[in-house]
Protein backbone atom coordinates (compact mmCIF):
# COMPACT_ATOMS: atom_id res chain seq x y z
CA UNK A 1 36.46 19.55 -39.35
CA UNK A 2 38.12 22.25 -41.61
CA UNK A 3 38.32 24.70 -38.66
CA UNK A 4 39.84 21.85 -36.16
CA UNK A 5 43.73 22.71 -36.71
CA UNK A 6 44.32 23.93 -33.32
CA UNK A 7 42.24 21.04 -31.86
CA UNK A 8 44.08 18.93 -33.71
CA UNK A 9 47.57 19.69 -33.89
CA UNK A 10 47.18 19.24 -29.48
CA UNK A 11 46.57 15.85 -30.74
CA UNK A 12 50.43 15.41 -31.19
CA UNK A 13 51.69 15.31 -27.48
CA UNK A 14 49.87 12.04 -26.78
CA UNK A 15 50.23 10.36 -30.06
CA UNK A 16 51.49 7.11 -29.96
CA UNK A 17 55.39 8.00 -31.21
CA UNK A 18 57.13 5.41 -33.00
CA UNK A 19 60.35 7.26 -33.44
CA UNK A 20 62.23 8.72 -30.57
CA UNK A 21 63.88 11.24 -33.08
CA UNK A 22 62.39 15.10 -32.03
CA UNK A 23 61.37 17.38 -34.76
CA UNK A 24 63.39 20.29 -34.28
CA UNK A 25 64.05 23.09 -36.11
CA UNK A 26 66.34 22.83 -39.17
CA UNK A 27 66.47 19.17 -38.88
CA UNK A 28 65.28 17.02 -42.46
CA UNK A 29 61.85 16.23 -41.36
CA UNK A 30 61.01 19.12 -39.95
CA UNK A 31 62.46 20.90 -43.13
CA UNK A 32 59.75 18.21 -45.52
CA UNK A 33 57.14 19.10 -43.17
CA UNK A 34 57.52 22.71 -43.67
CA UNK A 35 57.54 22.13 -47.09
CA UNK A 36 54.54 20.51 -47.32
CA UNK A 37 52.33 22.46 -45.45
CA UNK A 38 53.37 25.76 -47.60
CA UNK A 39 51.65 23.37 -50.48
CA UNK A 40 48.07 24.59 -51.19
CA UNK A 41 45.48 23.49 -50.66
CA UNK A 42 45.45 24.13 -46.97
CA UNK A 43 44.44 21.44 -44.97
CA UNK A 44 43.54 21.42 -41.26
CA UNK A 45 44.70 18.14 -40.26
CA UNK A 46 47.64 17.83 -42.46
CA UNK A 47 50.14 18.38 -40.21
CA UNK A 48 48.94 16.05 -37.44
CA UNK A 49 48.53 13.51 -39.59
CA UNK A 50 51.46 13.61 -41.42
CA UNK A 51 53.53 13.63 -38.34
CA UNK A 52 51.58 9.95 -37.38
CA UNK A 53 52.76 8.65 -40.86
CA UNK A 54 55.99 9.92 -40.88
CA UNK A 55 56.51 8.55 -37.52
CA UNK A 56 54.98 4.98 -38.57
CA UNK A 57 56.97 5.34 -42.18
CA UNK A 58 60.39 5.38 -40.03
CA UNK A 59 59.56 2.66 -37.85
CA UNK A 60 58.95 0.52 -41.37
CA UNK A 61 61.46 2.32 -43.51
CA UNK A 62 65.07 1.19 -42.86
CA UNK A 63 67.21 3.75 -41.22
CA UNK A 64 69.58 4.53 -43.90
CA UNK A 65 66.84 5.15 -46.21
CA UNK A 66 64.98 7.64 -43.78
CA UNK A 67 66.61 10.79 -46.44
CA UNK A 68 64.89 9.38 -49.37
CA UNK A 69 61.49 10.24 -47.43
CA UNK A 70 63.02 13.71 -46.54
CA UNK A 71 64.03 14.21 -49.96
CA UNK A 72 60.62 14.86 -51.12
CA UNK A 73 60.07 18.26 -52.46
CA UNK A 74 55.85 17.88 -52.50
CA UNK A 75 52.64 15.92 -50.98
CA UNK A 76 52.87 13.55 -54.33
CA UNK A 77 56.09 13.07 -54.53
CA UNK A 78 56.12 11.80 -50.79
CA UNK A 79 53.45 9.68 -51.62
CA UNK A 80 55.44 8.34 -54.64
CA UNK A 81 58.64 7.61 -52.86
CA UNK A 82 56.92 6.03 -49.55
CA UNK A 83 55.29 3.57 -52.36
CA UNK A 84 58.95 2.95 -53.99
CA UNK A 85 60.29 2.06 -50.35
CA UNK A 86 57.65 -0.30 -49.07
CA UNK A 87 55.45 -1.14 -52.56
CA UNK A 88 52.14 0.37 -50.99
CA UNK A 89 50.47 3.49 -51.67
CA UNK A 90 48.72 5.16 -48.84
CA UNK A 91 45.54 3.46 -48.65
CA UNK A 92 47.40 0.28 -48.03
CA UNK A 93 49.44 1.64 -46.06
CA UNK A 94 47.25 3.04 -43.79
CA UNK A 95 45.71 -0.20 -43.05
CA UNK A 96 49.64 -1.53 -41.73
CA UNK A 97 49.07 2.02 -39.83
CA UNK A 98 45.87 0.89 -37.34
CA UNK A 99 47.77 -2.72 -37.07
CA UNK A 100 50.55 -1.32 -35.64
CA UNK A 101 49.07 1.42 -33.38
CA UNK A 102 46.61 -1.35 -32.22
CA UNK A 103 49.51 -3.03 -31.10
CA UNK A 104 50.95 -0.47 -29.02
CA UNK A 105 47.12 0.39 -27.58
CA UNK A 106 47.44 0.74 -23.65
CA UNK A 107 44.32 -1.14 -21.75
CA UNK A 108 41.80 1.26 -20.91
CA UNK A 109 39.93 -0.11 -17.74
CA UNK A 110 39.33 1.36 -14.97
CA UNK A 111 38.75 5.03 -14.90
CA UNK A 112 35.49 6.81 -14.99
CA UNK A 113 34.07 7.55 -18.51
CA UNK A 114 34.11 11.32 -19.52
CA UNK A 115 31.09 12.53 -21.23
CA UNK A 116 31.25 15.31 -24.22
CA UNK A 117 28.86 16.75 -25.47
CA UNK A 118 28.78 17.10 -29.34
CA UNK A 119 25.62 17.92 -30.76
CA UNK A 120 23.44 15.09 -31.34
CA UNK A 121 25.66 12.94 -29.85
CA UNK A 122 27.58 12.52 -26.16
CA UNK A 123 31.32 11.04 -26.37
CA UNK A 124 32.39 8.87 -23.67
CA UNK A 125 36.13 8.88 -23.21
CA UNK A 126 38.89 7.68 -20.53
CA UNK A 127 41.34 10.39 -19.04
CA UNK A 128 44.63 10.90 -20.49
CA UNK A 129 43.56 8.49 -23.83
CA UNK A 130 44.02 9.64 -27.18
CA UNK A 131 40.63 10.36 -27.34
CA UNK A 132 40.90 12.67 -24.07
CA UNK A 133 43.34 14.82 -25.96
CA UNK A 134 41.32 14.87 -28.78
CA UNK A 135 38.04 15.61 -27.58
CA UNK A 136 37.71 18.90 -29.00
CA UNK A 137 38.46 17.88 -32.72
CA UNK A 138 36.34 14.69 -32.18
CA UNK A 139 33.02 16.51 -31.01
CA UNK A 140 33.10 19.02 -33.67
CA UNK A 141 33.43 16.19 -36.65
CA UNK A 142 31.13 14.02 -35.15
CA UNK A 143 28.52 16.64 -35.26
CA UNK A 144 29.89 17.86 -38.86
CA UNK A 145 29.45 14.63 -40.26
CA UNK A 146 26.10 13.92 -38.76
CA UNK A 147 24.59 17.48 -40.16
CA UNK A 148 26.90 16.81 -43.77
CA UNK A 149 24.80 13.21 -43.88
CA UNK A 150 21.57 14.35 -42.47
CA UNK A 151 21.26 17.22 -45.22
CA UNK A 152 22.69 15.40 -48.85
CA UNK A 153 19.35 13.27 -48.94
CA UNK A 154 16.69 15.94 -46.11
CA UNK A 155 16.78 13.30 -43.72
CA UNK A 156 17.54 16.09 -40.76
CA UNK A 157 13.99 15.70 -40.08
CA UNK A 158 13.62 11.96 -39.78
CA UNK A 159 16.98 11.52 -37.98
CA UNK A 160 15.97 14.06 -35.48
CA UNK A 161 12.38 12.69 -34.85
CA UNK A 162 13.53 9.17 -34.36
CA UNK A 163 16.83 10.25 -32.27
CA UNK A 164 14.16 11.87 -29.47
CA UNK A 165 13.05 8.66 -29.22
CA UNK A 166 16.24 7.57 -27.68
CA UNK A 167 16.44 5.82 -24.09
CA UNK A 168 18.70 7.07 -21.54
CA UNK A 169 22.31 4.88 -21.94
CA UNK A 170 23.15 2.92 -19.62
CA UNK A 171 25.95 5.50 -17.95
CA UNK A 172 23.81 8.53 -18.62
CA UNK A 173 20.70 7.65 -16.22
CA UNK A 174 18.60 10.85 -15.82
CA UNK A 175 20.13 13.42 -18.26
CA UNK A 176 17.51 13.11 -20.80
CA UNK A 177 16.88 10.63 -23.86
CA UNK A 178 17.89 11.75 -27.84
CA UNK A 179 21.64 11.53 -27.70
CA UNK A 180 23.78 8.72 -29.63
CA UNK A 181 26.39 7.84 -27.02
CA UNK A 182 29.92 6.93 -29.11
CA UNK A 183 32.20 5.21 -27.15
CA UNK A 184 36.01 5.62 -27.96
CA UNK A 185 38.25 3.04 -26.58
CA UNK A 186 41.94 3.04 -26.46
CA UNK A 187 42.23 -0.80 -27.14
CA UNK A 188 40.60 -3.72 -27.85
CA UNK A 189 40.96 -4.43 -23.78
CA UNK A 190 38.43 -1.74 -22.39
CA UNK A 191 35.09 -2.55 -21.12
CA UNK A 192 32.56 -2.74 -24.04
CA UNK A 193 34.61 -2.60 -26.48
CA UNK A 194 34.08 -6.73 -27.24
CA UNK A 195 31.13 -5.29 -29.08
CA UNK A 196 32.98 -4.56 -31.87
CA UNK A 197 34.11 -7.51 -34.31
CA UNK A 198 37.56 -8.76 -34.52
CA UNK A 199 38.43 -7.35 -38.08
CA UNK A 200 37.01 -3.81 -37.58
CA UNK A 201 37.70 -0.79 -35.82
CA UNK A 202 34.24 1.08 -35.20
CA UNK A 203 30.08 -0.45 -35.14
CA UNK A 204 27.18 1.05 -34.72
CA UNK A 205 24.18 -0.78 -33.30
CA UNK A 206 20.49 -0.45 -33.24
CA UNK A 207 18.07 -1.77 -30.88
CA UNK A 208 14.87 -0.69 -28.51
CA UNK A 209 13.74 -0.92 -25.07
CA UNK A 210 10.34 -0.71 -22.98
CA UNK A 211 10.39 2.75 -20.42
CA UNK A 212 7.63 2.34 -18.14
CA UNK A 213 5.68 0.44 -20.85
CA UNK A 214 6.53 2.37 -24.00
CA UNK A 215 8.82 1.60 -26.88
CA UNK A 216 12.05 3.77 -27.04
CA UNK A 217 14.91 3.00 -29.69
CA UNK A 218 18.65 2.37 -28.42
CA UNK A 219 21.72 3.08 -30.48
CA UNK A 220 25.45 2.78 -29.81
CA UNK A 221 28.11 3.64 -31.33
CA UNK A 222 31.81 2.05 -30.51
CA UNK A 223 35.17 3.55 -32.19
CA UNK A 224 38.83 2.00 -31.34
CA UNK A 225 40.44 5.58 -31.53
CA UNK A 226 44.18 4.76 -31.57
CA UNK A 227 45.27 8.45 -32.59
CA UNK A 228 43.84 10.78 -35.23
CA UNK A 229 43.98 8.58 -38.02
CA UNK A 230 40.45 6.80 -36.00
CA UNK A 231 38.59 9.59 -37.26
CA UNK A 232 38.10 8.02 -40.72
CA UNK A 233 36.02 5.41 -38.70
CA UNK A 234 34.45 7.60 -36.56
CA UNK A 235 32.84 9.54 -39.57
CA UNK A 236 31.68 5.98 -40.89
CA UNK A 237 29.89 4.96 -38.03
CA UNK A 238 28.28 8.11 -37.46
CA UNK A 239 27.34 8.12 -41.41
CA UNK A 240 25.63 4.52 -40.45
CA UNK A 241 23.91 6.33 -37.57
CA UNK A 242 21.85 8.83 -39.58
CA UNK A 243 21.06 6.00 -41.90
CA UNK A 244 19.79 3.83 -39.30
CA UNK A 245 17.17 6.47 -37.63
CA UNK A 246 16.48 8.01 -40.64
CA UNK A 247 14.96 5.23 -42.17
CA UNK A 248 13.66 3.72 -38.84
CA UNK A 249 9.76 4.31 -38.76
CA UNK A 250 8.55 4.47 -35.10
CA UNK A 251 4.58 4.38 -35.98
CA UNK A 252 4.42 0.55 -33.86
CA UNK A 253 6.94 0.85 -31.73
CA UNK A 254 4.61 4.35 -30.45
CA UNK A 255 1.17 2.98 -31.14
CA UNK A 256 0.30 0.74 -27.78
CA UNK A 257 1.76 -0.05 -24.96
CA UNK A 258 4.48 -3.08 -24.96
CA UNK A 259 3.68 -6.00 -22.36
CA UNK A 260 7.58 -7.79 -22.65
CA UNK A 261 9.86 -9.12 -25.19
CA UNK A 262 7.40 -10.29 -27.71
CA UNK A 263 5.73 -7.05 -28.28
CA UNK A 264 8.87 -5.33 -28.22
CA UNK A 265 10.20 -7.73 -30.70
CA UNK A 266 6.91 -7.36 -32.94
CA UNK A 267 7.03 -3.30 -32.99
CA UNK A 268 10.67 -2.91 -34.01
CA UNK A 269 10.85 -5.33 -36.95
CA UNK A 270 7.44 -3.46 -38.33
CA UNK A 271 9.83 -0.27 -37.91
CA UNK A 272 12.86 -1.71 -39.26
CA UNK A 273 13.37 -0.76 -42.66
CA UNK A 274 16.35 -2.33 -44.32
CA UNK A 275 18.20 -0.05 -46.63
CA UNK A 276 20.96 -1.06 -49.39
CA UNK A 277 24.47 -1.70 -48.41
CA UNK A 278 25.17 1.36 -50.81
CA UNK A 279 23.37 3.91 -48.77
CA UNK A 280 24.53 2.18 -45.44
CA UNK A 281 27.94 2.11 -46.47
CA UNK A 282 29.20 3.96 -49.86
CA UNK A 283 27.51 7.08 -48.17
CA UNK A 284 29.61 7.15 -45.11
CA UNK A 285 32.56 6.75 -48.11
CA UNK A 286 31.21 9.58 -50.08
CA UNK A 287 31.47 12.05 -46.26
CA UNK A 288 34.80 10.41 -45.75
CA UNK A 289 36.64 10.94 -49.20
CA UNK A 290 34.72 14.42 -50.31
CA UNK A 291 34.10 16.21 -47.36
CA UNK A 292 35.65 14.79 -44.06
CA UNK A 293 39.03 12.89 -43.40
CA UNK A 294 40.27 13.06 -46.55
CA UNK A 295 39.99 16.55 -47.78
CA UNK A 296 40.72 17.52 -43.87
CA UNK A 297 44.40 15.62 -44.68
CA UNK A 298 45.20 17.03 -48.15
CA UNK A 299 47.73 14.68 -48.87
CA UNK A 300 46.38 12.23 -51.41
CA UNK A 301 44.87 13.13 -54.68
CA UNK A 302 41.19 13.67 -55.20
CA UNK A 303 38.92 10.00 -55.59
CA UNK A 304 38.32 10.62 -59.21
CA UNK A 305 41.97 10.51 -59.80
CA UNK A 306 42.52 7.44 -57.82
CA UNK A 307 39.54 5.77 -58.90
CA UNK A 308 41.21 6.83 -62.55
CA UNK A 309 44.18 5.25 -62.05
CA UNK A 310 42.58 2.35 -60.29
CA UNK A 311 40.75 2.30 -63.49
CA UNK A 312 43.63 1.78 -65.88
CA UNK A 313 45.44 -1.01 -63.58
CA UNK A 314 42.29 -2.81 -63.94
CA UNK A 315 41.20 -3.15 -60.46
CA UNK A 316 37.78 -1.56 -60.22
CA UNK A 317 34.57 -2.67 -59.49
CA UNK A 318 31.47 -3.29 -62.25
CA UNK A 319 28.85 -0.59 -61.11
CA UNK A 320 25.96 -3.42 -60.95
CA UNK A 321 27.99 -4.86 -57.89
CA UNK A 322 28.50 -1.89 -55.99
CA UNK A 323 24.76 -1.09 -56.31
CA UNK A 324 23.40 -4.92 -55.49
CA UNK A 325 26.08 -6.94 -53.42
CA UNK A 326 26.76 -6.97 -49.63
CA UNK A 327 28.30 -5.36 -46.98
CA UNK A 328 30.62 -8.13 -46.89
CA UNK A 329 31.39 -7.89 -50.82
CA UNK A 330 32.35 -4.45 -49.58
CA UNK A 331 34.66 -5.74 -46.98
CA UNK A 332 36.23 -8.03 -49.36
CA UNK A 333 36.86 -5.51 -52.17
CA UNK A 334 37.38 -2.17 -49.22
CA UNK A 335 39.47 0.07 -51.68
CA UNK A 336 37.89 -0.13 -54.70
CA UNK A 337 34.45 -0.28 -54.00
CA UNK A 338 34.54 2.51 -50.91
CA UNK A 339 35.84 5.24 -53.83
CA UNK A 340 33.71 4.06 -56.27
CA UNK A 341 30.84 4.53 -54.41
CA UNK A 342 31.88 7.90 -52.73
CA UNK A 343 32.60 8.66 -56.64
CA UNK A 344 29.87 7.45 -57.75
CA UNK A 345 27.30 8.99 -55.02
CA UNK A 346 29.48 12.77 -55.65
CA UNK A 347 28.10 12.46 -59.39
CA UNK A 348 24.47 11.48 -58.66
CA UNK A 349 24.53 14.25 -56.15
CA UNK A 350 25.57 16.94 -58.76
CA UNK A 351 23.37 15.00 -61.81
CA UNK A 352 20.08 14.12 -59.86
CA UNK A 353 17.38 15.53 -57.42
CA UNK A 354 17.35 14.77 -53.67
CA UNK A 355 13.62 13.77 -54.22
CA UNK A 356 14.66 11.06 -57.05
CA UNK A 357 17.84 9.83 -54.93
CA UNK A 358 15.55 9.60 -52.27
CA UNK A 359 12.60 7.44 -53.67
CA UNK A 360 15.66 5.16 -54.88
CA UNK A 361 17.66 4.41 -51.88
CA UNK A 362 15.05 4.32 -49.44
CA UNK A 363 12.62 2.32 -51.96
CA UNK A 364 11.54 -0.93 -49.93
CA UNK A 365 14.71 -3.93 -50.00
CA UNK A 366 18.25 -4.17 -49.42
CA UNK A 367 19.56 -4.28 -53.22
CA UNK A 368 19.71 -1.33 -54.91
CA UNK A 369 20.48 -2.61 -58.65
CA UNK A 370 17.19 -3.89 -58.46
CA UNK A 371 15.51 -0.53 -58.27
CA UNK A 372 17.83 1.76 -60.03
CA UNK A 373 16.44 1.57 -63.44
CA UNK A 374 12.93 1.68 -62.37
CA UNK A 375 13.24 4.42 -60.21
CA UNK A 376 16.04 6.51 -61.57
CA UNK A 377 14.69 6.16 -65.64
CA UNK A 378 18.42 5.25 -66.68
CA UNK A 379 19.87 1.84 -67.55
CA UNK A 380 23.10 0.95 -64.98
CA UNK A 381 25.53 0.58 -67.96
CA UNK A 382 24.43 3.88 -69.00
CA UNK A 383 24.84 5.21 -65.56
CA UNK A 384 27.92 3.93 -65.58
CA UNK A 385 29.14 5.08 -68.83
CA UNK A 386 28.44 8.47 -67.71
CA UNK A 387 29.50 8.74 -64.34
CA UNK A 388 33.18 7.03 -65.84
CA UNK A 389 32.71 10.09 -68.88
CA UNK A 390 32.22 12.89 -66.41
CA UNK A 391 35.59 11.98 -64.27
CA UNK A 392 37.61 12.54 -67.55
């Protein structure tokens, strides 16, 4: 994702615009923009991305305000005066961001699929979408993330074994099985994209099949990718993808062959393993805010500052629920509890082995408070305590 500026900056002539005004040379925003960029660090998708929030902050932003924003003379001092002109900081804002692309989405019916290849994965795209114009950048952080995932906890292996395992998709008949098809759809009005749920913007789902008697695992993944900005999801679902083979164990579904339904039924549950919402989803966080999207935008701080300042307003999380509550406590609390966990993971990664990390979050049942302290030797306030010490 760090080498995807010219990938991404093509990104730009089908963006979704939601100011007619033309960056030209010499004119205030392109004047900020060149100011920013000069800022180190460099950062491959800043300028893309910047573009989409400038063009969303002036849709927002009254007019006559508009030189306030071009005022700014660096990355945090934007950040501070789009927060004085509509009381959000980024994080927040980006949410209003999807909304209102969403709302401008074109249907996407009706043309063939395009199929990319991208490592362990194929994308499936319509022409002249977002996504079409973004292919490029897409297919080379989709694989990025998968390898970043796959290699923090040595489940390469696993993933790899179980993805082979993969059935043809259903649009891919005859090209071979062991590649995760991600669909991108332009709205929430193209075909298949019902599967994913009202209040998100990506899924990834896990399933098998019987090929001429034999069990073979199915996984999709769906993304809504609006514009650039989609790529946060896109590294999430993929981050629940290596999860989800990784920790799949194949033995039964393998073993005999499968009659119908029933045996089907019988040989994925013994394979199913379920993993804590922390692995499933504070991992995805950790690629997102360390070593994906975030970094690859340069514009906000690093987590341990925001989680910092978070901190002192009084609006983060207890450790003991991030490591034992839901995927829907996570939904509830997004902000907080996806940098605390990407903060969190980042310190266990530098402070702990792979092997001990691995026995933990993989250690049979869903709630990972339960076996910290057994597994890991430390006490969670402790933990905490010195995870909190080390961001100072």
């Amino acid at each position: 994702m760090r080498r995807a500026l010219v990938s991404a900056i093509c990104f730009l002539l089908a963006a979704p615009a939601f100011s007619a005004q033309a960056v030209a040379g010499g004119s205030p925003r392109d004047l900020l923009m060149k100011r920013l960029a000069a800022e180190p660090p460099a950062a491959p998708l800043f300028v893309p991305l910047t573009n989409i929030l400038l063009d969303y902050a002036e849709s927002v932003v009254p007019k006559e305000k508009h030189p306030e924003i071009y005022a700014a003379e660096s990355r945090a001092d934007l950040l501070r005066r789009l927060k004085l002109l509509t009381g959000k900081d980024l994080l927040d804002f980006g949410t209003d961001m999807f909304g209102a692309f969403e709302k401008k989405a074109a249907p996407d019916r009706g043309a063939a699929w395009i199929k990319v290849p991208a490592g362990p994965f194929r994308l499936y795209l319509r022409p002249g979408s977002p996504a079409d114009a973004d292919r490029d950048l897409i297919a080379r952080d989709a694989a990025e993330t998968a390898a970043r995932i796959a290699a923090v906890l040595d489940m390469g292996p696993a993933f790899d074994a179980v993805r082979a395992l993969l059935a043809d998709d259903e649009n891919e008949k005859g090209a071979g099985p062991g590649l995760i098809p991600i669909y991108l759809h332009a709205s929430r009005k193209g075909d298949g994209a019902e599967k994913i749920a009202k209040q998100s913007y990506g899924n990834a789902s896990l399933g098998a099949t019987i090929v001429e008697r034999r069990g073979r695992m199915t996984l999709r993944i769906n993304v809504f990718y609006l514009n650039a900005l989609s790529l946060a999801v896109l590294e999430h679902e993929v981050a629940h993808a290596v999860v989800l083979l990784a920790s799949f164990d194949p033995k039964e579904l393998l073993a005999r062959e499968l009659a119908g339904e029933p045996d089907l039924r019988k040989a994925f549950m013994a394979g199913y393993r379920p993993v804590p919402s922390l692995l499933q989803e504070g991992l995805g966080d950790w690629a997102f805010y360390y070593h994906g999207f975030h970094a690859a935008w340069g514009l906000l701080p690093p987590p341990e500052t925001i989680v910092k300042d978070l901190r002192a307003a009084g609006k983060t999380l207890p450790l003991k629920d991030i490591l034992s509550k839901s995927a829907a406590f996570r939904a509830a609390n997004y902000k907080a509890y996806s940098l605390e966990a990407a903060s969190f993971f980042e310190y266990l990664f530098r402070t702990r082995s792979k092997d001990d990390l691995k026995r933990w979050l993989f250690a049979p049942g869903s709630d990972a408070g339960k076996t910290f302290e057994s597994i890991l030797a430390v006490k969670v306030a402790d933990a905490e305590k010195a995870w909190l010490e080390a961001m100072k």
